[in-house]
C-alpha atoms as a PDB file:
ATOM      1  CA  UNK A   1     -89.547 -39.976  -7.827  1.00  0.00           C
ATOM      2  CA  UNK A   2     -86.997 -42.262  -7.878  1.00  0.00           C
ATOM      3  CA  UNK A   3     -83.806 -39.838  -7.810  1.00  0.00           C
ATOM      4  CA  UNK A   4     -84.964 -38.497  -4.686  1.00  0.00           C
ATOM      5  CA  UNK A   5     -84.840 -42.050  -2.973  1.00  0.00           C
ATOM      6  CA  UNK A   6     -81.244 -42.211  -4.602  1.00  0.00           C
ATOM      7  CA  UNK A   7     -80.209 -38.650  -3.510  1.00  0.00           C
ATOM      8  CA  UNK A   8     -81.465 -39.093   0.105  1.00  0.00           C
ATOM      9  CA  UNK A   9     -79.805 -42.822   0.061  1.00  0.00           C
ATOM     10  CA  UNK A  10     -83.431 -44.729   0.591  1.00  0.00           C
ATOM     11  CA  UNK A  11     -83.595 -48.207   0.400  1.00  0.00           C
ATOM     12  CA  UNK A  12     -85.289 -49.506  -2.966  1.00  0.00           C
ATOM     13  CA  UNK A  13     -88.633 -50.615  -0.659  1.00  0.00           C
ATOM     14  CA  UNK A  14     -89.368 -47.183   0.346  1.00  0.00           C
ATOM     15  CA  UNK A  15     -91.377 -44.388  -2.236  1.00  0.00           C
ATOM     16  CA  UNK A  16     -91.780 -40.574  -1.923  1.00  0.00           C
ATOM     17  CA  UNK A  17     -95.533 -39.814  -1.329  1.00  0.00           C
ATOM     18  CA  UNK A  18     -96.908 -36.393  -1.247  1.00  0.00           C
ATOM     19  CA  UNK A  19    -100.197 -36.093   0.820  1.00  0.00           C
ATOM     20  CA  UNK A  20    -102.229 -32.468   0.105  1.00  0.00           C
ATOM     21  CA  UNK A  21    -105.250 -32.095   1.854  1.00  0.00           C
ATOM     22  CA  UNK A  22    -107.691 -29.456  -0.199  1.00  0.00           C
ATOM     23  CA  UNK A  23    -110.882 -28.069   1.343  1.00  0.00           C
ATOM     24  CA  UNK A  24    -112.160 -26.799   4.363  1.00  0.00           C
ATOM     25  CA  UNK A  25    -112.622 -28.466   7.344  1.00  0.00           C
ATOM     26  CA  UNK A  26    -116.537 -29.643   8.560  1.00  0.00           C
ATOM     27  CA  UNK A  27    -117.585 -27.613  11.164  1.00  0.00           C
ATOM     28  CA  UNK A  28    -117.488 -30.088  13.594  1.00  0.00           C
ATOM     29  CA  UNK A  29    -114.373 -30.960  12.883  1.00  0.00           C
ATOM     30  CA  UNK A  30    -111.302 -31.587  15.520  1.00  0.00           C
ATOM     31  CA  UNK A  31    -107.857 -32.537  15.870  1.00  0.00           C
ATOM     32  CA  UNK A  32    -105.812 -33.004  18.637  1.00  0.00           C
ATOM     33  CA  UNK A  33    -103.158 -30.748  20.004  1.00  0.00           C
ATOM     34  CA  UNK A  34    -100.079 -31.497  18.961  1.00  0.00           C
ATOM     35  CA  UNK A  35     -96.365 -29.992  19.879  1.00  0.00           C
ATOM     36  CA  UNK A  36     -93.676 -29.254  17.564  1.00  0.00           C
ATOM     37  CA  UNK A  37     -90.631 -31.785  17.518  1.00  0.00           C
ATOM     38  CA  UNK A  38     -87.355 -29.198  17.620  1.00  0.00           C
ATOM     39  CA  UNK A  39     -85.127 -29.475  14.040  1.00  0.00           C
ATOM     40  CA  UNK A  40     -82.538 -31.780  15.930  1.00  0.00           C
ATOM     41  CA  UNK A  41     -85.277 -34.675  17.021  1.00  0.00           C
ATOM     42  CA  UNK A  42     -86.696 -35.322  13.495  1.00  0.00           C
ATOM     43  CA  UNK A  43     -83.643 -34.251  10.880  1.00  0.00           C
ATOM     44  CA  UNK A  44     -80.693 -36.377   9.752  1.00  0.00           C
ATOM     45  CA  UNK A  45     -77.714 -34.103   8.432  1.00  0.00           C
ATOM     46  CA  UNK A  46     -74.836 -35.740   5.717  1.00  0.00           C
ATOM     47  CA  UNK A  47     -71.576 -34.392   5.278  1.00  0.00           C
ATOM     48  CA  UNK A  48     -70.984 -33.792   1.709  1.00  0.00           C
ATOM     49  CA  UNK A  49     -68.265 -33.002  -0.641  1.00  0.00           C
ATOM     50  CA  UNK A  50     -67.633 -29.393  -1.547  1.00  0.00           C
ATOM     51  CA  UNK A  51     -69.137 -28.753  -4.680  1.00  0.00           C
ATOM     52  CA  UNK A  52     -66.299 -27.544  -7.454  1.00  0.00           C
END
């Protein structure tokens, strides 16, 4: 995946990974609440040249 590391300006070091859990969970399985972050907290937004 290197053109995405190019299109979203990442630095050589860093890879795209995809994680994709399959299954079902055990049924003693548990996770810990967690809260949404809002859009603002975890996005980064580029101004880009109008496309002709």
């Amino acid at each position: 995946m290197k053109f995405l590391g190019e299109l979203l300006g990442r630095p050589k070091n860093e890879t795209a990974v995809l994680l994709f859990p399959v299954g079902y969970p055990a049924d003693d399985a548990r996770a810990p609440k967690l809260e949404r972050k809002c859009v603002e907290e975890i996005s980064v937004w580029f101004d880009t040249p109008e496309r002709a």
